[in-house]
Protein backbone atom coordinates (compact mmCIF):
# COMPACT_ATOMS: atom_id res chain seq x y z
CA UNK A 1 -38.17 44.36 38.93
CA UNK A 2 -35.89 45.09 35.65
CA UNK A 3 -38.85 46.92 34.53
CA UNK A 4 -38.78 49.77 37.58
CA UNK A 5 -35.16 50.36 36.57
CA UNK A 6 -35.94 50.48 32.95
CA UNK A 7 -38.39 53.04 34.39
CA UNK A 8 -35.60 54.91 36.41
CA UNK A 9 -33.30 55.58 33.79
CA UNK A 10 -35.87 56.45 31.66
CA UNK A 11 -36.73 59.02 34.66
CA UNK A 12 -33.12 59.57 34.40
CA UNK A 13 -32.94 60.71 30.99
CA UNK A 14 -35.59 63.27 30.82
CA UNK A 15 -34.68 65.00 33.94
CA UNK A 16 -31.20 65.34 33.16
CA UNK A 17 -31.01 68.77 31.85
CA UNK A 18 -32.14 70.08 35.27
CA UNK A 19 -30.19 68.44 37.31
CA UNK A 20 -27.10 70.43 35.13
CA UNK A 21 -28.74 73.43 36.97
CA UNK A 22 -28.30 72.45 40.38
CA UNK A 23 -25.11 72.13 42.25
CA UNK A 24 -22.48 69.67 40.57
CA UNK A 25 -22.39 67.22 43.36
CA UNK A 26 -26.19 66.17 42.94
CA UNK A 27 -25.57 66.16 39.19
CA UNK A 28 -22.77 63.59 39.80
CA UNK A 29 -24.75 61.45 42.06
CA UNK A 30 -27.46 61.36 39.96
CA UNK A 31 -25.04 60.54 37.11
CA UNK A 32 -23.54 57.80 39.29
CA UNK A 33 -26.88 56.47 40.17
CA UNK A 34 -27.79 56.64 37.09
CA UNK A 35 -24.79 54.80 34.61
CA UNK A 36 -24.80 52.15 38.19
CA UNK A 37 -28.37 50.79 37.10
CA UNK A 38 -28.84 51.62 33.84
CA UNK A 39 -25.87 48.91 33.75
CA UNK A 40 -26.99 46.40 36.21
CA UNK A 41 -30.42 46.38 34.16
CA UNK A 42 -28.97 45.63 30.68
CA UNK A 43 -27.36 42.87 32.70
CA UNK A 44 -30.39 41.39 34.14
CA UNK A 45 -31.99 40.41 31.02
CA UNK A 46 -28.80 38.41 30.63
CA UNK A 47 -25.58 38.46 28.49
CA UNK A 48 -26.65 38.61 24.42
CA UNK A 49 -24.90 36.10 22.45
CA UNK A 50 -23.64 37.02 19.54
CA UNK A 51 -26.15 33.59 17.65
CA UNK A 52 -28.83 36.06 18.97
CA UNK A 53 -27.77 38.85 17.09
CA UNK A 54 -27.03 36.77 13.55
CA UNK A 55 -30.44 35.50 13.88
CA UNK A 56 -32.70 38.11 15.40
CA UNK A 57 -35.96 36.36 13.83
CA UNK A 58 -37.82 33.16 14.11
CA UNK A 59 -35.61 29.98 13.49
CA UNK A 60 -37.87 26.81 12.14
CA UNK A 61 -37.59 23.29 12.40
CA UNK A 62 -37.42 20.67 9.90
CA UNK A 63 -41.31 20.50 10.36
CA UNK A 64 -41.58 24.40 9.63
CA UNK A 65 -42.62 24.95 13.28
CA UNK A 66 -41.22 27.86 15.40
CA UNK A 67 -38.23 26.49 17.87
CA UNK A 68 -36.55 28.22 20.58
CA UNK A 69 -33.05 29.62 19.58
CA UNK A 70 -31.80 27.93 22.49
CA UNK A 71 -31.17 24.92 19.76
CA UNK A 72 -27.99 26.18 18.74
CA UNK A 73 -26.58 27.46 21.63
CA UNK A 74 -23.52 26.56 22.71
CA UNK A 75 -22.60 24.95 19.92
CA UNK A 76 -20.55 25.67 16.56
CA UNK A 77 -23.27 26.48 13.58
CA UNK A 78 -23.27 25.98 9.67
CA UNK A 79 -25.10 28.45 8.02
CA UNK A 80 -25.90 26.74 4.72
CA UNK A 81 -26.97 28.13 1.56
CA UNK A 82 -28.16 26.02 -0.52
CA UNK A 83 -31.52 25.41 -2.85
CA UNK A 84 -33.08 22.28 -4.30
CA UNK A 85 -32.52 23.46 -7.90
CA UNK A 86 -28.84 23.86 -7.43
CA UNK A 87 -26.67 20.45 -8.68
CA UNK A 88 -23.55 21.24 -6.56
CA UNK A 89 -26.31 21.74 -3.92
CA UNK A 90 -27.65 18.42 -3.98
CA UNK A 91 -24.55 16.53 -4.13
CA UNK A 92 -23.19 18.38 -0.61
CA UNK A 93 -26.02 17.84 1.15
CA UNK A 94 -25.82 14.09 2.14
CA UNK A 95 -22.24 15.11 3.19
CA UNK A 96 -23.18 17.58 5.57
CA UNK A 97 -25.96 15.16 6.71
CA UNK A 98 -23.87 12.89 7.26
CA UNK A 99 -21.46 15.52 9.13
CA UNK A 100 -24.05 17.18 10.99
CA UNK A 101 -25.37 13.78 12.28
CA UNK A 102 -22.39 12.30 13.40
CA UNK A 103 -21.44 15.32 15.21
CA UNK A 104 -24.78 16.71 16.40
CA UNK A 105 -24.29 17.33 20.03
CA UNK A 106 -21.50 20.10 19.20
CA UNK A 107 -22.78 21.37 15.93
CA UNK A 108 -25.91 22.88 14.46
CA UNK A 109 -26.72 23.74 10.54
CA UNK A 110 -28.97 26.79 10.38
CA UNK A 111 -29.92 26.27 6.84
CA UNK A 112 -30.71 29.46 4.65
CA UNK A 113 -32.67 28.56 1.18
CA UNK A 114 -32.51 29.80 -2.33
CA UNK A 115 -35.16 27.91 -3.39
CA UNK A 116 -38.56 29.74 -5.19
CA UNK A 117 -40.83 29.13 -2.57
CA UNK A 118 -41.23 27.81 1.29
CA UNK A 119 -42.87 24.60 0.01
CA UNK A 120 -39.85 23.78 -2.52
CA UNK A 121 -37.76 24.71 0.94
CA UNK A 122 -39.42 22.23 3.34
CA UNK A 123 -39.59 19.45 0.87
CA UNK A 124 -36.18 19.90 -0.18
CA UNK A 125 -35.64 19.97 3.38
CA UNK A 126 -37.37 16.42 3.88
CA UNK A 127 -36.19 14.85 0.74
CA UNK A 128 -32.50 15.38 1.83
CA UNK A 129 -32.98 14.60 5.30
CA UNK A 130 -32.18 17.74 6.79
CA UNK A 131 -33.08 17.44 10.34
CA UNK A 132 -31.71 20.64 11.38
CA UNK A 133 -32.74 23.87 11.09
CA UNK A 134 -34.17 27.29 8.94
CA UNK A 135 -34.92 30.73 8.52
CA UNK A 136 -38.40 31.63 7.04
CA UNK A 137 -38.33 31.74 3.04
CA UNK A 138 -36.92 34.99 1.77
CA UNK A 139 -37.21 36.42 5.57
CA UNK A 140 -35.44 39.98 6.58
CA UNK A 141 -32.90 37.35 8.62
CA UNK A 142 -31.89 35.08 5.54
CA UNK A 143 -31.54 38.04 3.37
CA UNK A 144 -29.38 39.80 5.86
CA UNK A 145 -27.73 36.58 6.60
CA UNK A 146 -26.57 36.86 2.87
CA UNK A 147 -25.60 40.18 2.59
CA UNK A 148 -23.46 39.91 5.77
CA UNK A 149 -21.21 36.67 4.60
CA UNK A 150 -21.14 37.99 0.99
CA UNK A 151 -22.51 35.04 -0.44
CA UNK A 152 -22.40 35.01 -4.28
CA UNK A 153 -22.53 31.46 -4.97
CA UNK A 154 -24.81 28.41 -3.90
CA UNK A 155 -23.55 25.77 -2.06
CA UNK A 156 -21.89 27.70 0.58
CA UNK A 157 -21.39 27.38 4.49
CA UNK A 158 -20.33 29.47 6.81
CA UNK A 159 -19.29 28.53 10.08
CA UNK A 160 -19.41 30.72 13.36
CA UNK A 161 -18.43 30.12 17.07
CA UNK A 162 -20.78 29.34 19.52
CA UNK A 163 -20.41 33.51 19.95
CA UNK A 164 -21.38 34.00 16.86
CA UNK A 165 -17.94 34.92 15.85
CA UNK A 166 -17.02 33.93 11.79
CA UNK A 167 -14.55 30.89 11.96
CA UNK A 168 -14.37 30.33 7.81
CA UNK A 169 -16.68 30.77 5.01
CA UNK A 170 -15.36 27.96 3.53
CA UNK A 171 -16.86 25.02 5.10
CA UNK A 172 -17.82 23.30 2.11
CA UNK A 173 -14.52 22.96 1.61
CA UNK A 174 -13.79 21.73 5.46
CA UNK A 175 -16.22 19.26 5.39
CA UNK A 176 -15.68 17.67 1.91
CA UNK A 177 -11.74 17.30 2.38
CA UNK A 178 -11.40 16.23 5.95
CA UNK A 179 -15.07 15.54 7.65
CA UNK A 180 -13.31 13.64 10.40
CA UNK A 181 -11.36 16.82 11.66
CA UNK A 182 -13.31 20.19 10.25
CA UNK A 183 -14.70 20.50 13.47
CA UNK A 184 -11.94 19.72 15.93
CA UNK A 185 -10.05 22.35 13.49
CA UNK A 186 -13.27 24.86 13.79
CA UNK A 187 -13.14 24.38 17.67
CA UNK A 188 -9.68 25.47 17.84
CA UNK A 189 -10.11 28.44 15.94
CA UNK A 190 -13.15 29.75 18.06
């Protein structure tokens, strides 16, 4: 049904320079008709979140197979970057294991790799025990991803609202000097 609006205001569209011709009160009716379901249409496909729109591509699991972005939403999300190669890197990880673990059911780590290639990813992945979540190596998303939060430096994680909204891009820091309260502090912030 979305589809035969999509259709309408499509219809809508092209004919509009015509119906500037005619008398003004078909020209506002149409108008009306027109901004009415145009809007009810968008709406149909249901609200965008803003997770959607920081990760437009495919999301991976620890497995490298495709998951549904429904995995992180709802809840607050880590998007670490990180790489196998990197020493700081290695010696945060089993802390935000550990973190992401113990508070699983209201946070998700997206994680976003440096490393040279998807295999080094996905073992450093399984090595570290990373049972969350990826981009594809060197994908359009991760590079974007990078460019957005300005990252310059390796460990670093960024943490956004369940909207999507940027809460700190310092939660390295959060989760290495008070782990037991980063994300009550995170939740009140969002």
């Amino acid at each position: 049904m979305p589809l035969l609006f999509l259709q309408f205001i499509d219809y809508c569209n092209r004919n509009l320079h015509q119906l500037m011709k005619s008398t003004s009160f078909l020209f506002y009716f149409y108008l009306l008709l027109c901004l009415a379901f145009s809007g009810w249409a968008k709406s149909a496909s249901g609200p965008s979140t803003g997770l959607e729109e920081l990760f437009p591509g495919t999301l991976l699991d620890s497995d490298g197979k495709e998951v549904s972005k429904d995995v992180i939403a709802g809840k607050t999300v880590g998007i670490y970057f990180s790489a196998h190669w990197c020493p700081p890197c290695r010696s945060f990880t089993p802390n935000l294991v550990k973190f992401r673990d113990k508070n699983k059911k209201s946070f998700e780590v997206v994680f976003v790799s440096s490393d040279r290639s998807s295999k080094a990813q996905m073992d450093y992945m399984k090595e570290a025990g990373m049972k969350w979540y990826t981009l594809p190596h060197r994908s359009e998303s991760a590079n974007a991803l990078a460019k957005k939060f300005a990252v310059r430096g390796i460990p670093s994680l960024v943490i956004v609202s369940k909207d999507g909204k940027t809460i700190t891009k310092n939660g390295r820091g959060d989760v290495s000097g008070n782990p037991k309260g980063a994300l009550k502090s995170w939740q009140k912030k969002s």
